[in-house]
C-alpha atoms as a PDB file:
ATOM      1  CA  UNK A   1     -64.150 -36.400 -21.394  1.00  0.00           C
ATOM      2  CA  UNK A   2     -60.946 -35.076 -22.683  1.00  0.00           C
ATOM      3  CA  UNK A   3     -58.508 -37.128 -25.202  1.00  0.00           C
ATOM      4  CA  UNK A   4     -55.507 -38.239 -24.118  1.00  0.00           C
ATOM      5  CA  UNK A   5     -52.489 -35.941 -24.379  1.00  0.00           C
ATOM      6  CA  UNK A   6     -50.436 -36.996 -27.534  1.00  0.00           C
ATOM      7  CA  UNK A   7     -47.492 -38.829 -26.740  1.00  0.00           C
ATOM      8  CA  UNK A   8     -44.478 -36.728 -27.458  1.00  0.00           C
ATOM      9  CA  UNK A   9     -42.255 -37.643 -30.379  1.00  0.00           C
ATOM     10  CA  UNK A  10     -39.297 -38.663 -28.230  1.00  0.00           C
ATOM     11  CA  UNK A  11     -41.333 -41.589 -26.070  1.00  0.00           C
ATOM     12  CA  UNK A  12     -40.907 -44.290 -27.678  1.00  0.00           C
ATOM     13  CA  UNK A  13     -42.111 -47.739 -27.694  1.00  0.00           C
ATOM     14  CA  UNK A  14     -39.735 -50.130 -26.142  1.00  0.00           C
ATOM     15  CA  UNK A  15     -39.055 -51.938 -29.530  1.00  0.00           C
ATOM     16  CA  UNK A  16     -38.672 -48.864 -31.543  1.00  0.00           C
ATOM     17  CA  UNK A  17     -36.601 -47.569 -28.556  1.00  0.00           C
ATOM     18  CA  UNK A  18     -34.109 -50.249 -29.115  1.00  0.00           C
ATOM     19  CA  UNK A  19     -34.147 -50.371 -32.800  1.00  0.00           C
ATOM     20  CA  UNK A  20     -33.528 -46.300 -32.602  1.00  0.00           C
ATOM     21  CA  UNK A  21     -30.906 -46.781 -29.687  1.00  0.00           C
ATOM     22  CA  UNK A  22     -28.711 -49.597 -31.561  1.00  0.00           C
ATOM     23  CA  UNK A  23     -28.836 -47.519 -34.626  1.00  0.00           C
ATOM     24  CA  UNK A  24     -27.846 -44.374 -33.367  1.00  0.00           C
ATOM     25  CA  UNK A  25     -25.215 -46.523 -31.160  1.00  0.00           C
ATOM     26  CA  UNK A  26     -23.551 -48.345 -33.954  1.00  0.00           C
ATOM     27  CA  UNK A  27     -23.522 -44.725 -35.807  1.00  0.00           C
ATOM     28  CA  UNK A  28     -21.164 -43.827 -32.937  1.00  0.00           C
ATOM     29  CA  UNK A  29     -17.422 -44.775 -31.994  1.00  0.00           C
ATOM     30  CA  UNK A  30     -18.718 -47.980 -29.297  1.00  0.00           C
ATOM     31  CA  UNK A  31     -17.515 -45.358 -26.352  1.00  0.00           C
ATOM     32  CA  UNK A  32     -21.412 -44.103 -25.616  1.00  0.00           C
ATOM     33  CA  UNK A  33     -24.796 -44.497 -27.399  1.00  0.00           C
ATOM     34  CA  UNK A  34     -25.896 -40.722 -26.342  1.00  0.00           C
ATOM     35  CA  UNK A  35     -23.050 -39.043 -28.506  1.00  0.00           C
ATOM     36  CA  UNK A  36     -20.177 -39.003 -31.013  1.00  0.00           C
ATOM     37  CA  UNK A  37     -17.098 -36.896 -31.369  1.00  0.00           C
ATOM     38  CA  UNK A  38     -15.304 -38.154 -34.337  1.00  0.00           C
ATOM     39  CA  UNK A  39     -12.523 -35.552 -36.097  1.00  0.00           C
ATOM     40  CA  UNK A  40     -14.439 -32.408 -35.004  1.00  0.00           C
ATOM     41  CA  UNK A  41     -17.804 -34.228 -35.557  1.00  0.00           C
ATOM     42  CA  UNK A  42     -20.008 -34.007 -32.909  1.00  0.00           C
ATOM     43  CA  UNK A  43     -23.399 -35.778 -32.716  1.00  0.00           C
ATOM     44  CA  UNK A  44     -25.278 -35.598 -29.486  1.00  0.00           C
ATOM     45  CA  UNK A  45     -29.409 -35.797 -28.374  1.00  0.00           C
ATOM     46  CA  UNK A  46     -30.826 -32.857 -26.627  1.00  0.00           C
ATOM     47  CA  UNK A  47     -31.002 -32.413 -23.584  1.00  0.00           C
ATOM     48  CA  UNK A  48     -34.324 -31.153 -22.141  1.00  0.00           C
ATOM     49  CA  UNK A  49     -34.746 -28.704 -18.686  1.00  0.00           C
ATOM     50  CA  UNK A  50     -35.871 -31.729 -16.760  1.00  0.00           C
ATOM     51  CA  UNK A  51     -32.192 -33.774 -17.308  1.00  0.00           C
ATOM     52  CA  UNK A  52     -34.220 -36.161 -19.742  1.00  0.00           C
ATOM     53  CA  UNK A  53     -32.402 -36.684 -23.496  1.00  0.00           C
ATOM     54  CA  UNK A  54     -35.164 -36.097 -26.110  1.00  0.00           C
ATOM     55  CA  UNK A  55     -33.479 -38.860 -28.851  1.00  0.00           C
ATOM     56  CA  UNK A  56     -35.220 -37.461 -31.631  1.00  0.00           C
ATOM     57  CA  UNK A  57     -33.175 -34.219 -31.884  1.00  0.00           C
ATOM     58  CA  UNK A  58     -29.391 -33.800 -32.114  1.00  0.00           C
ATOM     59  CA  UNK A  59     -27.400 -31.495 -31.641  1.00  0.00           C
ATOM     60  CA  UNK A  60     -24.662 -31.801 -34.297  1.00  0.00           C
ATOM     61  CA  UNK A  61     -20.939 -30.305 -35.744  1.00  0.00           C
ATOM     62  CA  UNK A  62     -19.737 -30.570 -38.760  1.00  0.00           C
ATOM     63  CA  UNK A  63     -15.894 -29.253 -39.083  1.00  0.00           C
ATOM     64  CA  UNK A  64     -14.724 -27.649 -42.589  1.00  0.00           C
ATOM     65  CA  UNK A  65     -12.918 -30.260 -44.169  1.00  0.00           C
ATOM     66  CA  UNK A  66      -9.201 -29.154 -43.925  1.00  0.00           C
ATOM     67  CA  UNK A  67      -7.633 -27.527 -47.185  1.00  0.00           C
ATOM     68  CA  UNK A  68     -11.044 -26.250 -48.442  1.00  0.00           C
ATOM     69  CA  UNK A  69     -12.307 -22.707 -48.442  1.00  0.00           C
ATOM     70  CA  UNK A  70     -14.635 -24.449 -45.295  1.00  0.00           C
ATOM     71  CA  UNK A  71     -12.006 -25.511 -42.786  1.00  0.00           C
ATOM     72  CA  UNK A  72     -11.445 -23.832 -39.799  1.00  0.00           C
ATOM     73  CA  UNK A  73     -15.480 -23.483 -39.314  1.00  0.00           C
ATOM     74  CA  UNK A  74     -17.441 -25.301 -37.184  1.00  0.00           C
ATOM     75  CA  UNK A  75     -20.873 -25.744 -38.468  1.00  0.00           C
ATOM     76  CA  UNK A  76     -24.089 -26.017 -36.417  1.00  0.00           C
ATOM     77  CA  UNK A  77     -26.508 -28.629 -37.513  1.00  0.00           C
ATOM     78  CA  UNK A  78     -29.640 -29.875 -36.137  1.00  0.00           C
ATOM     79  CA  UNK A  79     -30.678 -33.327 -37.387  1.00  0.00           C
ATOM     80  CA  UNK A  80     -34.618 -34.125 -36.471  1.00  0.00           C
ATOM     81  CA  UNK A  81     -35.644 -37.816 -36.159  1.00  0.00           C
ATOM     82  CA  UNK A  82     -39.237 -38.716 -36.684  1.00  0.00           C
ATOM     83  CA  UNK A  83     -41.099 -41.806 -35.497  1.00  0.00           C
ATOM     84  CA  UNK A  84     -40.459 -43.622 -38.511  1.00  0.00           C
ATOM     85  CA  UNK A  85     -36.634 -43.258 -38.662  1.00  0.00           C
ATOM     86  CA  UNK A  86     -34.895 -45.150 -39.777  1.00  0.00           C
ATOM     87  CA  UNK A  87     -37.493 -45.839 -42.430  1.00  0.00           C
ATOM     88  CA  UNK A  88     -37.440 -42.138 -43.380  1.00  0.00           C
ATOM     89  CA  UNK A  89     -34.453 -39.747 -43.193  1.00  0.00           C
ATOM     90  CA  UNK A  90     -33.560 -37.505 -40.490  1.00  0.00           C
ATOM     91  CA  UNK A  91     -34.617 -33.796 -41.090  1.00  0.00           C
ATOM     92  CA  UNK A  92     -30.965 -31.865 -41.207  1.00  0.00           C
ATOM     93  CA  UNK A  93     -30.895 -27.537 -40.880  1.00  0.00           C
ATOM     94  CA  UNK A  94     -27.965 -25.615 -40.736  1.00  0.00           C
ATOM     95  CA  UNK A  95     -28.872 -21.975 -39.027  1.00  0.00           C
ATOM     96  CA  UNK A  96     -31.296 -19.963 -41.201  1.00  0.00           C
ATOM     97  CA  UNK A  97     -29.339 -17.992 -43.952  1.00  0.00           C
ATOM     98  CA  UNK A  98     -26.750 -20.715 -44.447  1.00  0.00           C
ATOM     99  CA  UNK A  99     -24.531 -19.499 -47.476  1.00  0.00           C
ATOM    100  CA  UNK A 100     -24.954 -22.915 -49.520  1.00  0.00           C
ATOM    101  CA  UNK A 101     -26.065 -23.928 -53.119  1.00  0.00           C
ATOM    102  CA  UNK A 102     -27.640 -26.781 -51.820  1.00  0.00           C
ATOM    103  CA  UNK A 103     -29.084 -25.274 -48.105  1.00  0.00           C
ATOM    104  CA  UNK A 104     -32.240 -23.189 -48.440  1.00  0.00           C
ATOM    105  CA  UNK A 105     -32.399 -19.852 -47.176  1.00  0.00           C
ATOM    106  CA  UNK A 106     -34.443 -22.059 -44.013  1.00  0.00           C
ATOM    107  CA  UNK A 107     -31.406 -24.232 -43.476  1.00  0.00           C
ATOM    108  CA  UNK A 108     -32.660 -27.546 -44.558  1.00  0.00           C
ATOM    109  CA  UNK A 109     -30.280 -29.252 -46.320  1.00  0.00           C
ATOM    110  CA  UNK A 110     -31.068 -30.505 -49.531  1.00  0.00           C
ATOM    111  CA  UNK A 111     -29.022 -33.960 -50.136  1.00  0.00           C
ATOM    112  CA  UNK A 112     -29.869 -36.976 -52.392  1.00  0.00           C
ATOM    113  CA  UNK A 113     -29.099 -39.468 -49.316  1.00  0.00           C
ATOM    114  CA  UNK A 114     -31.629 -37.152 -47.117  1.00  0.00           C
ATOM    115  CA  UNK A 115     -34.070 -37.381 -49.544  1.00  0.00           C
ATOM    116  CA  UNK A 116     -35.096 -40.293 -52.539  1.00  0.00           C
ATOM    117  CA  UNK A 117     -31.455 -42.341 -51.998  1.00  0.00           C
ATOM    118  CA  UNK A 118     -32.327 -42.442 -48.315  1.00  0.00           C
ATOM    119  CA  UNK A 119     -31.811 -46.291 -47.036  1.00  0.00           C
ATOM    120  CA  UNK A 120     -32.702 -47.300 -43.653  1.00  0.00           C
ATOM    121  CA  UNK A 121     -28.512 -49.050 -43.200  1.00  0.00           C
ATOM    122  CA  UNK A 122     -27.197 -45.195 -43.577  1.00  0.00           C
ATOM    123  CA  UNK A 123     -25.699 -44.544 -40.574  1.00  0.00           C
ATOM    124  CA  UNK A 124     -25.755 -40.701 -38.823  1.00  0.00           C
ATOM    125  CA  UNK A 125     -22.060 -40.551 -39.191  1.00  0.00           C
ATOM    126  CA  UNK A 126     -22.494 -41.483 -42.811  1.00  0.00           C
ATOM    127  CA  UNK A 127     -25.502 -38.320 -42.680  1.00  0.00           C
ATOM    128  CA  UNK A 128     -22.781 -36.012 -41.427  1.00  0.00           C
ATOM    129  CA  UNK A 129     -19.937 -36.905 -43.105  1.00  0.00           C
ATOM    130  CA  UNK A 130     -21.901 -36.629 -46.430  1.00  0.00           C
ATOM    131  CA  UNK A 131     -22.918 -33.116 -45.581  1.00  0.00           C
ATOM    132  CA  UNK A 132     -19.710 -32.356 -44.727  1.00  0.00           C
ATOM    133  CA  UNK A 133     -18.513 -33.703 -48.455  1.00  0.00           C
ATOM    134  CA  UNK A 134     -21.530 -31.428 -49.384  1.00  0.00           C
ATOM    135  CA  UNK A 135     -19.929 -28.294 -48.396  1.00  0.00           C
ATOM    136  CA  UNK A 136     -16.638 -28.227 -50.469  1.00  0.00           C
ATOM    137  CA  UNK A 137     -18.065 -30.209 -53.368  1.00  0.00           C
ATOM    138  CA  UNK A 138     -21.462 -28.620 -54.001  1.00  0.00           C
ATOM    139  CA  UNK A 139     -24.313 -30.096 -56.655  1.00  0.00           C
ATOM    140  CA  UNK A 140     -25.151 -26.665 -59.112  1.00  0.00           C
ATOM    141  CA  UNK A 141     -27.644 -29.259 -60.470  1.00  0.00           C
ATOM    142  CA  UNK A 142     -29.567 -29.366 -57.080  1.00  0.00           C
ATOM    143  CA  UNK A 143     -29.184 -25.054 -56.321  1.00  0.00           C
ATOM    144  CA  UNK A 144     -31.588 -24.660 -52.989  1.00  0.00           C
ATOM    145  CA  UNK A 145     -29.766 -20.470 -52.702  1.00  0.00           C
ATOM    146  CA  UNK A 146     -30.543 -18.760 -55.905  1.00  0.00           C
ATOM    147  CA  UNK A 147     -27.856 -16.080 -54.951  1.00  0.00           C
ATOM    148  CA  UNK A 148     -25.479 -18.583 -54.239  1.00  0.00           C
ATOM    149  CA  UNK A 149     -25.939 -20.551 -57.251  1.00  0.00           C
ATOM    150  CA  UNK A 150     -25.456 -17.438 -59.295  1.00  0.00           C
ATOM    151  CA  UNK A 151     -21.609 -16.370 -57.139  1.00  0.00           C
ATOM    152  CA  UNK A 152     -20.807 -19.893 -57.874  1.00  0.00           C
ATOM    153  CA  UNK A 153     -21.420 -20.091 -61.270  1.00  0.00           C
ATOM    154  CA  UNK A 154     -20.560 -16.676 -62.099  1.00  0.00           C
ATOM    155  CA  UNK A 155     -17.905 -14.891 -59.721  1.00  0.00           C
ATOM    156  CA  UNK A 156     -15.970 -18.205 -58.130  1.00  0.00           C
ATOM    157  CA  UNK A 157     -13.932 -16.053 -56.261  1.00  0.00           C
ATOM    158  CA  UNK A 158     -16.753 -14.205 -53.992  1.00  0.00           C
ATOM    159  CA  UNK A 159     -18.167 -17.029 -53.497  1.00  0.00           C
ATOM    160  CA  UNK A 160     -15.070 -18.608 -52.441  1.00  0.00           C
ATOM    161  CA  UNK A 161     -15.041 -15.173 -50.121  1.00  0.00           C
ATOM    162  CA  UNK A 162     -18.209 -15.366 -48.599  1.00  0.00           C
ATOM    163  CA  UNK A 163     -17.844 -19.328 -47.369  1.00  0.00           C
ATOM    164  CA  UNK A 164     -14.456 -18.081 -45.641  1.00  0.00           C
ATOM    165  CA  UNK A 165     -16.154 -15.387 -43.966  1.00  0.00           C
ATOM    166  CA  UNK A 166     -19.068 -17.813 -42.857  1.00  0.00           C
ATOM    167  CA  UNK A 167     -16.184 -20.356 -41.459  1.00  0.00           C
ATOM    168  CA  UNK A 168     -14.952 -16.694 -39.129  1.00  0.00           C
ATOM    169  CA  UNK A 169     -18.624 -16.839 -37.917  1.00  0.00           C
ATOM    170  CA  UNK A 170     -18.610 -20.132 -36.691  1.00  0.00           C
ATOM    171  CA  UNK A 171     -14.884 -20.626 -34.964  1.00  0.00           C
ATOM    172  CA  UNK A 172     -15.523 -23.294 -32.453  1.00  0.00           C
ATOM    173  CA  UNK A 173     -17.710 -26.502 -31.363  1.00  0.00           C
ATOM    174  CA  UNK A 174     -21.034 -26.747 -28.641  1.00  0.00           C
END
């Protein structure tokens, strides 16, 4: 006799449904639990082929913060929930090759709060807004891009370059 299929990540039991519901709703704006739009944020769960929401994976934007070198970019972000969340931080990737000190070449996004600061009270607005903090005001002390550490530390102004031709590349939201 065969084993049961595994249940998929995104099934949840009812009580760790409502636990990861009520967080991701009080991470919102109180209009909807299945997404947030916030100043150019956007948070939102995939949807699957079927029409089902898979609550484990968002879809996310991040907007440049306005008078940096980022703004006018809107940056793709997927943020991965596992089944312990929010005991353990969500997974966060830009697009692979990111141009980032602190985003490996991968796209995971290496942040203290994602990592040993994680608490289970931060909030996924507090996630994205931190990242977006991230972008303008990297850590050197935390380099995840070799080359990038080295433009930032040695030529300021190509680096400067190459994040405003990565905001060109991403113009607009989902």
């Amino acid at each position: 006799m065969c084993a049961p299929a595994p249940r998929p990540s995104y099934l949840l039991s009812l009580p760790n449904f409502l636990c990861f519901f009520l967080r991701i709703y009080a991470s919102g704006n109180g209009d909807t639990g299945a997404s947030w739009l916030f100043q150019g944020f956007v948070a939102k769960p995939e949807t699957l082929p079927d029409g089902s929401v898979n609550l484990m994976l968002w879809r996310c934007v991040i907007p440049g913060k306005p008078g940096t070198d980022w703004e006018g970019g809107y940056y793709p972000l997927t943020m991965q929930f596992d089944d312990n969340y929010p005991t353990t931080a969500p997974s966060c990737r830009f697009p692979a090759g990111f141009f980032h000190i602190n985003v490996y070449d991968s796209g995971a996004v290496c942040l203290s709060i994602l990592g040993g600061a994680w608490k289970p009270s931060i909030t996924v607005k507090q996630v994205l807004v931190g990242i977006q903090e991230l972008l303008d005001d990297p850590n050197p002390d935390s380099s995840a891009q070799h080359r990038c550490y080295e433009l930032y530390k040695k030529n300021m102004p190509e680096y400067k370059n190459k994040v405003r031709e990565q905001a060109k590349r991403y113009p607009s939201r989902m």
